[in-house]
N, C-alpha and C. Protein backbone atom coordinates (compact mmCIF):
# COMPACT_ATOMS: atom_id res chain seq x y z
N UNK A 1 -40.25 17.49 1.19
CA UNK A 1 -38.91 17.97 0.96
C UNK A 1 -37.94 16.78 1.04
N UNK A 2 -36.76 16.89 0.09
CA UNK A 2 -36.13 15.59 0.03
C UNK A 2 -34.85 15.90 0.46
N UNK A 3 -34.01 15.07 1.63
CA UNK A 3 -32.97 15.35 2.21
C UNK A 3 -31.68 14.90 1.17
N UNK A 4 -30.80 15.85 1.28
CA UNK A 4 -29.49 15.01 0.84
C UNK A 4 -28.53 14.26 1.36
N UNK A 5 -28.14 13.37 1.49
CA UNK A 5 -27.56 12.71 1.93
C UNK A 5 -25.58 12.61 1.61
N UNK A 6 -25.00 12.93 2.12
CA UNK A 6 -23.51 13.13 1.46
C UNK A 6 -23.10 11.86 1.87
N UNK A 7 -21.63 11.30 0.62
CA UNK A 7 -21.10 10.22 0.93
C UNK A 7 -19.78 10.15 0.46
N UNK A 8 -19.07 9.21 0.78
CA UNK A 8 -17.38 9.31 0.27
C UNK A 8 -17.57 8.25 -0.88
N UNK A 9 -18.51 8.79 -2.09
CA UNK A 9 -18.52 8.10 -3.43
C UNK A 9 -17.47 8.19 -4.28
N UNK A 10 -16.45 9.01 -3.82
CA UNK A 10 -15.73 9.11 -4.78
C UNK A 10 -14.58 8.12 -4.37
N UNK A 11 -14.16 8.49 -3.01
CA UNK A 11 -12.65 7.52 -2.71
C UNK A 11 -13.57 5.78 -2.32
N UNK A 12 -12.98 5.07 -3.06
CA UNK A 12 -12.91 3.44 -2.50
C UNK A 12 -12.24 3.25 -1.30
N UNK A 13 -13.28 2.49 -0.85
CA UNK A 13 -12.49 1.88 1.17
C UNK A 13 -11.68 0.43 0.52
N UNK A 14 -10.93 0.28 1.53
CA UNK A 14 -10.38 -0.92 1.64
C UNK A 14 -10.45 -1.85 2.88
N UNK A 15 -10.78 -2.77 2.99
CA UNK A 15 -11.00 -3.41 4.22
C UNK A 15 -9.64 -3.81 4.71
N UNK A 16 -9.03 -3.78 6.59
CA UNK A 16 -7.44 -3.57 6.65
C UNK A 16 -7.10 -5.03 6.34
N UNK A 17 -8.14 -6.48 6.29
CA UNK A 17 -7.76 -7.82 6.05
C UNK A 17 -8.84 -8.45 5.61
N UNK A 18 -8.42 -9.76 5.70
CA UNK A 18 -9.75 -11.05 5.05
C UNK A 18 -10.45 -11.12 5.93
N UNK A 19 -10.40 -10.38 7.60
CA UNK A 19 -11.74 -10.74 8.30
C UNK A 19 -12.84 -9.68 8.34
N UNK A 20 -12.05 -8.55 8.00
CA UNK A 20 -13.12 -7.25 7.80
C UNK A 20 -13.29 -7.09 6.50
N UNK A 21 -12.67 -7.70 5.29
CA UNK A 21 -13.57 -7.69 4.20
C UNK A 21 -14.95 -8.81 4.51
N UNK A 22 -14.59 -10.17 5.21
CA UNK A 22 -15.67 -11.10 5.45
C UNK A 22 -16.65 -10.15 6.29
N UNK A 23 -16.59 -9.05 7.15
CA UNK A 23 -17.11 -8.89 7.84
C UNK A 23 -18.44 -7.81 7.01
N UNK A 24 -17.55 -7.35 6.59
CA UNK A 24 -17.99 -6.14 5.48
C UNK A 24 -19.12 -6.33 4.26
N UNK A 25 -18.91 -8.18 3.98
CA UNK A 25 -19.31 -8.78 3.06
C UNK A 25 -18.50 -7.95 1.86
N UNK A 26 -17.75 -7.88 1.23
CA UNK A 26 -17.10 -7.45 -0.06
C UNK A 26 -16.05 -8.37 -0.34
N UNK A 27 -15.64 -9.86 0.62
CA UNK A 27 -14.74 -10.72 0.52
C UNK A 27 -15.39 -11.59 -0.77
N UNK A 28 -14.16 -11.83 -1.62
CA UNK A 28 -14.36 -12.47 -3.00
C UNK A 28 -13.46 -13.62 -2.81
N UNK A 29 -12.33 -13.42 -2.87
CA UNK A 29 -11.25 -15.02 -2.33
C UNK A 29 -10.11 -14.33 -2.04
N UNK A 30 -9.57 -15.11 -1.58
CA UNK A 30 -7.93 -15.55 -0.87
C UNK A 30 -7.28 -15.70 -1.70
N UNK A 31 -6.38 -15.12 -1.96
CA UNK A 31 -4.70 -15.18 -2.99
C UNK A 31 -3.37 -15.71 -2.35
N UNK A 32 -3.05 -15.81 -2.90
CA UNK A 32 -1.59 -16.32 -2.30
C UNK A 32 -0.14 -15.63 -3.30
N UNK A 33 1.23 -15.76 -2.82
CA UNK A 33 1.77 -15.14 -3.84
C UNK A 33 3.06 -16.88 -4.20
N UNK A 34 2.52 -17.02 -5.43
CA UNK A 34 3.50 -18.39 -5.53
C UNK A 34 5.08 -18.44 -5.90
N UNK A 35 5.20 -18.71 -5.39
CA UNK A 35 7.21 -19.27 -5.54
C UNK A 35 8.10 -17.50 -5.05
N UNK A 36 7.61 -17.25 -4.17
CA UNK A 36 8.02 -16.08 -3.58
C UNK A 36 9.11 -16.28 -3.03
N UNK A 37 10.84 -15.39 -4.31
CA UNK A 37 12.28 -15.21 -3.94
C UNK A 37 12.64 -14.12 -3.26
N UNK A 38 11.58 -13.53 -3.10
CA UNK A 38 12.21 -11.62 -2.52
C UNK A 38 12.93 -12.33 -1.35
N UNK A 39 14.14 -11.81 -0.96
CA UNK A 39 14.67 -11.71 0.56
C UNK A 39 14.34 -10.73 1.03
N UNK A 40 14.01 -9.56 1.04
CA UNK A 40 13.85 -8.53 1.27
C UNK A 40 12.41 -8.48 2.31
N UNK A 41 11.41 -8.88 1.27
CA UNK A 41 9.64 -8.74 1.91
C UNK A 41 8.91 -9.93 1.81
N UNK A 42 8.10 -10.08 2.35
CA UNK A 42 7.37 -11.05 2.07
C UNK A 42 5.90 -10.45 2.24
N UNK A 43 5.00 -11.58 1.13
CA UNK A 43 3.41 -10.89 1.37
C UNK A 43 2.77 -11.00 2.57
N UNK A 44 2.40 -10.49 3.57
CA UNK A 44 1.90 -10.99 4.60
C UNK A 44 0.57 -11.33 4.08
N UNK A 45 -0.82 -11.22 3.51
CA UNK A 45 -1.94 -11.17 3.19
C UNK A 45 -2.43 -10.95 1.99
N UNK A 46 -3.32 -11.46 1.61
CA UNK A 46 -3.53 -11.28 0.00
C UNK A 46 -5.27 -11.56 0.19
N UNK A 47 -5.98 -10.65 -0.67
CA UNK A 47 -7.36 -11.01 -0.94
C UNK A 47 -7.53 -10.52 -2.22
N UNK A 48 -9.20 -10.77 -2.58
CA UNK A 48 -9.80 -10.07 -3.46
C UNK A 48 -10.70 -9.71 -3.05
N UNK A 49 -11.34 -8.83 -3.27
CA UNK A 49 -12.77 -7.88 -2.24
C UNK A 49 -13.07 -7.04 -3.61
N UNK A 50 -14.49 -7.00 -3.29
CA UNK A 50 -15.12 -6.01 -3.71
C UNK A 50 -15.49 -4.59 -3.72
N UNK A 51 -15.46 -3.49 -4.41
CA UNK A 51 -14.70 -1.97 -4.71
C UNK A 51 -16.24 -1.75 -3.49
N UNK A 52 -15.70 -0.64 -2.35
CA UNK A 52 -16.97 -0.46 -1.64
C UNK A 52 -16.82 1.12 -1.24
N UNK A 53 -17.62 1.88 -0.74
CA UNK A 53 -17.72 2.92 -0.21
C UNK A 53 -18.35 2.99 0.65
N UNK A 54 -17.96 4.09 1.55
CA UNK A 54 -18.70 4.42 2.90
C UNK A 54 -19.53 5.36 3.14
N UNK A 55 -20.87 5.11 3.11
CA UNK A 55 -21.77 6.66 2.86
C UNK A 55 -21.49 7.38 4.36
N UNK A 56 -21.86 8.49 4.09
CA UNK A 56 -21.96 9.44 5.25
C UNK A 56 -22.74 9.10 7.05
N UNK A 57 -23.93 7.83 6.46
CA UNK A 57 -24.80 7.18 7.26
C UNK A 57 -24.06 5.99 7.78
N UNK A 58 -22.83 6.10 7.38
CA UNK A 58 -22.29 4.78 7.74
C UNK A 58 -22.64 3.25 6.87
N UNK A 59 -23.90 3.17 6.15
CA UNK A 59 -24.14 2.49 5.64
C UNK A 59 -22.62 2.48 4.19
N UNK A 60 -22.97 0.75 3.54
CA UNK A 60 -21.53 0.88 2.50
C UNK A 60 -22.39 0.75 0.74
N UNK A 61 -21.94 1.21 0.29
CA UNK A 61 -22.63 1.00 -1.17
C UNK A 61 -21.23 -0.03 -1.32
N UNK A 62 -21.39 -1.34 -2.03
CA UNK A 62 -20.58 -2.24 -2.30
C UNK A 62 -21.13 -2.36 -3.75
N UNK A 63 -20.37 -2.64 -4.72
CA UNK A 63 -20.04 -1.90 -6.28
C UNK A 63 -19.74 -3.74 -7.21
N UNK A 64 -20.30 -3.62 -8.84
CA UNK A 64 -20.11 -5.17 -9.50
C UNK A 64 -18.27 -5.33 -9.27
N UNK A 65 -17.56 -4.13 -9.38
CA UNK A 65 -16.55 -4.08 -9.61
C UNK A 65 -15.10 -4.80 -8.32
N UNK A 66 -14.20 -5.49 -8.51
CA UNK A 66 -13.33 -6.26 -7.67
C UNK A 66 -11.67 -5.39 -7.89
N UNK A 67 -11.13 -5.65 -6.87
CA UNK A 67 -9.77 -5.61 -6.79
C UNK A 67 -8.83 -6.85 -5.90
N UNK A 68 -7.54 -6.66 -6.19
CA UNK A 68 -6.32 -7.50 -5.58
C UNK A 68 -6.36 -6.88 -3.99
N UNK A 69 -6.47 -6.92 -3.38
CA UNK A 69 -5.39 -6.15 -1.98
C UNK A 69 -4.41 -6.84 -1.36
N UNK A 70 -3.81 -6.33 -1.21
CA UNK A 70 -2.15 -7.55 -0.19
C UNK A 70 -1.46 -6.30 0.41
N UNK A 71 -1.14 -7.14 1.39
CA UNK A 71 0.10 -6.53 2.43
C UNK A 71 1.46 -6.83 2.58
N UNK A 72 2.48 -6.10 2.58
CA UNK A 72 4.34 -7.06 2.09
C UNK A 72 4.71 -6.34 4.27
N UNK A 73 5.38 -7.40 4.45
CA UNK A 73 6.04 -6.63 5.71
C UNK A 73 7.54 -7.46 5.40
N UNK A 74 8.50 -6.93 6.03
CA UNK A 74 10.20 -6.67 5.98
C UNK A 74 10.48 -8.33 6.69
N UNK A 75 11.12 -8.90 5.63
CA UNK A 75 12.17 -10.40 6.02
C UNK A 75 13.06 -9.68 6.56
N UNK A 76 13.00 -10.67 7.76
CA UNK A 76 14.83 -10.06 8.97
C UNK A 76 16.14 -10.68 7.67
N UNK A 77 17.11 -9.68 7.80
CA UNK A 77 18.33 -9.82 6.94
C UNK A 77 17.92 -9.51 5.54
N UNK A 78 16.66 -8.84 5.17
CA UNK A 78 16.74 -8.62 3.71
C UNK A 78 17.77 -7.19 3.04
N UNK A 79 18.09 -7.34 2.11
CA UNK A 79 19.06 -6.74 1.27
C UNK A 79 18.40 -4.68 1.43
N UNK A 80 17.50 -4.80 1.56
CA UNK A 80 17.28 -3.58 2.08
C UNK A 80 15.76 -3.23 2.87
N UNK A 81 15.65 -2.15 3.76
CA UNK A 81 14.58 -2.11 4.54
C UNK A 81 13.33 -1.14 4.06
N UNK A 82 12.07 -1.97 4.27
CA UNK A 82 10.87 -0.93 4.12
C UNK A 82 11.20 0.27 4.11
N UNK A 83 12.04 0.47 5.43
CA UNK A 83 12.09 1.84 6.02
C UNK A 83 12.77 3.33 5.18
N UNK A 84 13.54 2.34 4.15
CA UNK A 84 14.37 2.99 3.47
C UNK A 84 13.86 2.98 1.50
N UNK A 85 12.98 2.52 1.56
CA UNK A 85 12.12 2.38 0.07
C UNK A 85 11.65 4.12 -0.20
N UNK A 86 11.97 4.46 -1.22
CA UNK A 86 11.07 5.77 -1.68
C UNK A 86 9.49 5.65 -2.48
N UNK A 87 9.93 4.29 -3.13
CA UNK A 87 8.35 4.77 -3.72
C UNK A 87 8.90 3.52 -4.79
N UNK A 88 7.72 2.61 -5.15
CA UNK A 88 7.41 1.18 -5.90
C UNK A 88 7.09 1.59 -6.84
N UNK A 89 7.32 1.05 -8.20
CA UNK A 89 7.24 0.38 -9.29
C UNK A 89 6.25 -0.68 -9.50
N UNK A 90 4.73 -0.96 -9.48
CA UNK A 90 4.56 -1.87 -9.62
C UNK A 90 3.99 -2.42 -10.60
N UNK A 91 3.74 -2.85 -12.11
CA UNK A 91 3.03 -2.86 -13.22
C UNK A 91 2.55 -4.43 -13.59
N UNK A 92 1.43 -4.78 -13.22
CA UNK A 92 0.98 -5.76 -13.54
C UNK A 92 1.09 -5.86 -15.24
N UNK A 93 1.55 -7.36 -15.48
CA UNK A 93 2.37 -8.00 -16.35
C UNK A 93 1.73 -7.79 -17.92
N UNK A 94 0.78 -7.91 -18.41
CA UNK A 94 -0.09 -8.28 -19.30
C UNK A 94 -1.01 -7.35 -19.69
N UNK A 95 -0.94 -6.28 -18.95
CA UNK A 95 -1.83 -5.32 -19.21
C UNK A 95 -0.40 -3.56 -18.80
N UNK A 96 0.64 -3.66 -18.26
CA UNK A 96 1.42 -2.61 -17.86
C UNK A 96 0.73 -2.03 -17.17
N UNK A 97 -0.63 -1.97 -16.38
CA UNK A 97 -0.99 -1.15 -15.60
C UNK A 97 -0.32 -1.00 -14.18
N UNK A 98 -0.24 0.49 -13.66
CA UNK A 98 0.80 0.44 -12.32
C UNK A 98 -0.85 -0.23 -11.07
N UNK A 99 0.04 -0.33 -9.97
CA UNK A 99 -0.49 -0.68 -9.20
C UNK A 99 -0.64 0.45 -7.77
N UNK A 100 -1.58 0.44 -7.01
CA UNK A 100 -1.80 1.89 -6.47
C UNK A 100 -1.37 0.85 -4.98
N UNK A 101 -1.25 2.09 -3.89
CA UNK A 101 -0.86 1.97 -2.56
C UNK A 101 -1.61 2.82 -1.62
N UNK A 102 -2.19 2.59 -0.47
CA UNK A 102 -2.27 3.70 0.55
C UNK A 102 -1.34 2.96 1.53
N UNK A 103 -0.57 4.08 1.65
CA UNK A 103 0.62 3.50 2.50
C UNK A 103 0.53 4.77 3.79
N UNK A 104 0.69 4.22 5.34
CA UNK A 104 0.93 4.88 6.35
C UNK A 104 1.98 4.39 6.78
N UNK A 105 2.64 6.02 7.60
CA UNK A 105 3.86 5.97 7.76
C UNK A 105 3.55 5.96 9.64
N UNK A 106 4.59 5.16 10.22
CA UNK A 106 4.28 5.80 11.79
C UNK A 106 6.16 5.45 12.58
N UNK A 107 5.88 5.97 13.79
CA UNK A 107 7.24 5.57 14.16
C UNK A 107 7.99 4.22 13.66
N UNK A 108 6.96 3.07 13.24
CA UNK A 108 8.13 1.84 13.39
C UNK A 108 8.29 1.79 11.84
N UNK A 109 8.37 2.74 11.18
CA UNK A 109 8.34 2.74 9.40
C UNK A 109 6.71 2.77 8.50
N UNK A 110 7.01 1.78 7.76
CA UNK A 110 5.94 2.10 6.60
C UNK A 110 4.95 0.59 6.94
N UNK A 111 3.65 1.18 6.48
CA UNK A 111 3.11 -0.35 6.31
C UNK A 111 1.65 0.25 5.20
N UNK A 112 1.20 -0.89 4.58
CA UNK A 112 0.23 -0.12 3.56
C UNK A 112 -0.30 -1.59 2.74
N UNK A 113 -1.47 -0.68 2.22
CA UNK A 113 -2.54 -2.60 1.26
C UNK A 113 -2.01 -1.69 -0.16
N UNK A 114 -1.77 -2.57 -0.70
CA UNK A 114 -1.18 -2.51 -2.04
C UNK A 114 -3.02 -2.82 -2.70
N UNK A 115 -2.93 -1.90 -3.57
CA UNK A 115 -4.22 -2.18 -3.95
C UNK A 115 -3.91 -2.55 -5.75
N UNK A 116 -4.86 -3.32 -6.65
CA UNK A 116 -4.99 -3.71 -8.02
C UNK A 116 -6.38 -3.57 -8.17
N UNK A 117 -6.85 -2.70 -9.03
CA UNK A 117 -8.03 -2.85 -9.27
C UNK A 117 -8.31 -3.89 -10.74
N UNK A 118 -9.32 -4.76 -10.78
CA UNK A 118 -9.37 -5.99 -11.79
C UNK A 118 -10.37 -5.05 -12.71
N UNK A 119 -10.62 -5.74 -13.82
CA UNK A 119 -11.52 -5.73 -14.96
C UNK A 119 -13.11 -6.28 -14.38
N UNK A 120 -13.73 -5.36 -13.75
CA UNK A 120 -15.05 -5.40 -13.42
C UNK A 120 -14.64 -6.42 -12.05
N UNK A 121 -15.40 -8.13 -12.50
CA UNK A 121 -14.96 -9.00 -10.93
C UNK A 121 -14.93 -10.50 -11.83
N UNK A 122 -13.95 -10.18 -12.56
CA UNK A 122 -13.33 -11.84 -13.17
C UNK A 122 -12.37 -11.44 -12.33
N UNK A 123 -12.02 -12.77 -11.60
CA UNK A 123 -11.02 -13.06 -11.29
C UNK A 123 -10.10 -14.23 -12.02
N UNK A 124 -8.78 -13.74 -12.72
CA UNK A 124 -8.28 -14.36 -13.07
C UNK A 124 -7.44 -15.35 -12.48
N UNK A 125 -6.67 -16.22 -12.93
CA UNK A 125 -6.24 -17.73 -12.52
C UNK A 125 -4.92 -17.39 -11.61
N UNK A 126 -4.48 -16.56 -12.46
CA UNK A 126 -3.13 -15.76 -11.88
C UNK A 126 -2.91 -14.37 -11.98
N UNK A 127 -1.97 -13.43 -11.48
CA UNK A 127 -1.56 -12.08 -11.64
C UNK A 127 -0.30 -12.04 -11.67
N UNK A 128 0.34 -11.76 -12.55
CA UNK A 128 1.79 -11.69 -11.86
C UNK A 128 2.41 -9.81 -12.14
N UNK A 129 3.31 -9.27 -11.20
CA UNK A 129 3.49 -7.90 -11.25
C UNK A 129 5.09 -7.35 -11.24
N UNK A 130 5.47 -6.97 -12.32
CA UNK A 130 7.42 -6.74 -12.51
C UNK A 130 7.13 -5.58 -11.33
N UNK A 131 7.81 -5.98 -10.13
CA UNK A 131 8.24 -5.25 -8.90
C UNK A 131 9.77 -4.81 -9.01
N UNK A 132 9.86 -2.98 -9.07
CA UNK A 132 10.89 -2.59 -9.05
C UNK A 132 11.18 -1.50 -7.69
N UNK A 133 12.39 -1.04 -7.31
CA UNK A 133 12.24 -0.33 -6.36
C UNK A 133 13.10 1.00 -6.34
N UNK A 134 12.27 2.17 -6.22
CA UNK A 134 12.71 3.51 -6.92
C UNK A 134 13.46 4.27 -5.68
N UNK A 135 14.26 5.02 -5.93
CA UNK A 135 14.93 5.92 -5.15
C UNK A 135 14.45 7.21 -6.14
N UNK A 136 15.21 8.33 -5.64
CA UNK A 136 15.44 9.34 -6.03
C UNK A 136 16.42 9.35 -7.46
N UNK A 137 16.66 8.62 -7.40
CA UNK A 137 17.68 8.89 -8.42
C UNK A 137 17.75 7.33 -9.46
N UNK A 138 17.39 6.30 -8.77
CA UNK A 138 17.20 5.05 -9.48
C UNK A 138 16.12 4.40 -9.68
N UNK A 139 16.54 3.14 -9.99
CA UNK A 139 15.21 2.44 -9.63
C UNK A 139 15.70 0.83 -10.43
N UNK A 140 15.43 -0.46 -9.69
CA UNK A 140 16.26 -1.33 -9.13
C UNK A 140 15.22 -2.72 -9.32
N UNK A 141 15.26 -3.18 -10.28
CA UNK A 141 14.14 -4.67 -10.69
C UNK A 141 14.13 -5.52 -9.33
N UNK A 142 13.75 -6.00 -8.56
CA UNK A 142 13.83 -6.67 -7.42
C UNK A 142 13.27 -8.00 -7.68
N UNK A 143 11.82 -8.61 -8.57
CA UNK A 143 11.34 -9.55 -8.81
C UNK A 143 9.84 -9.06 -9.34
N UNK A 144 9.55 -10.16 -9.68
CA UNK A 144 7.80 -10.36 -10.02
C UNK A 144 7.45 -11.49 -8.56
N UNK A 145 6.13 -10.61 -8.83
CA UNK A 145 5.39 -11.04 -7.61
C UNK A 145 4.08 -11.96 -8.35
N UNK A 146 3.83 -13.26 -8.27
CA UNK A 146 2.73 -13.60 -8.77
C UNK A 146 1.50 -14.10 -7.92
N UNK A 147 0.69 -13.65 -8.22
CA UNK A 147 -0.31 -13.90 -7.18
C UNK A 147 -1.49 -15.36 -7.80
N UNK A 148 -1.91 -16.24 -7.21
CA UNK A 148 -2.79 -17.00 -7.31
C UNK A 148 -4.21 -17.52 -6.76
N UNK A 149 -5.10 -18.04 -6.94
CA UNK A 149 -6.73 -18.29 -6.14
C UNK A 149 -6.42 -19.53 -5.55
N UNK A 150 -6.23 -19.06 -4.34
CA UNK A 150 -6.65 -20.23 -3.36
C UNK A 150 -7.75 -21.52 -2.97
């Protein structure tokens, strides 16, 4: 008789940084974001990792396929606060594709890995992404964010 085994094949994990993707083995490289004007945010973290899942056994099925991940946290004195963002705009440049988020909310505001999923696992030379920032009622060009391989 053959057991089944259940798994979370459908949702992709994200590792929370570059030491638990290293840890994870799904670490691909280090990004950086170049000539970064936002006053507002800055990137705290940037990788590329490989698309992985978490079976039910705990074991990870890790996939040919790559993504961007980065983290933005709040410059003191920027023009407006995380706390007060409704919801990003983000469309990588060359292709218009939006860019996805799991974002958690807790008492001290918002924090979240900005996720890009790539074209299988080329990693390209650069990324760059027209970052806008939406309200309810607007929505407000702030900059491009370009990302590079370390």
């Amino acid at each position: 008789m053959q057991s089944c085994v259940a798994s979370n094949s459908t949702t992709p994990q994200t590792s929370k940084d570059i030491d638990e993707a290293r840890k994870n083995g799904t670490f691909v490289a280090e990004v950086y974001v170049a000539g970064n004007r936002l006053d507002s945010i800055e990137v705290e973290t940037a990788w590329i990792e490989k698309v992985w899942f978490k079976e039910s056994s705990g074991e990870k099925t890790i996939t040919d396929n790559c993504k961007l991940c980065f983290k933005i946290r709040q410059k003191a004195g920027g023009k407006f606060l995380l706390n007060d963002v409704f919801d990003w705009d983000m469309r990588e440049t060359s292709t218009n594709r939006y860019i996805g988020v799991e974002i958690k909310k807790n008492l001290l505001g918002q924090s979240g890995t900005y996720i890009y999923e790539l074209d299988g696992c080329r990693v390209p030379d650069s990324l760059t992404f027209h970052l806008n920032l939406k309200s309810e009622d607007s929505s407000i060009k702030v900059d491009d964010l370009t990302f590079k391989r370390k």
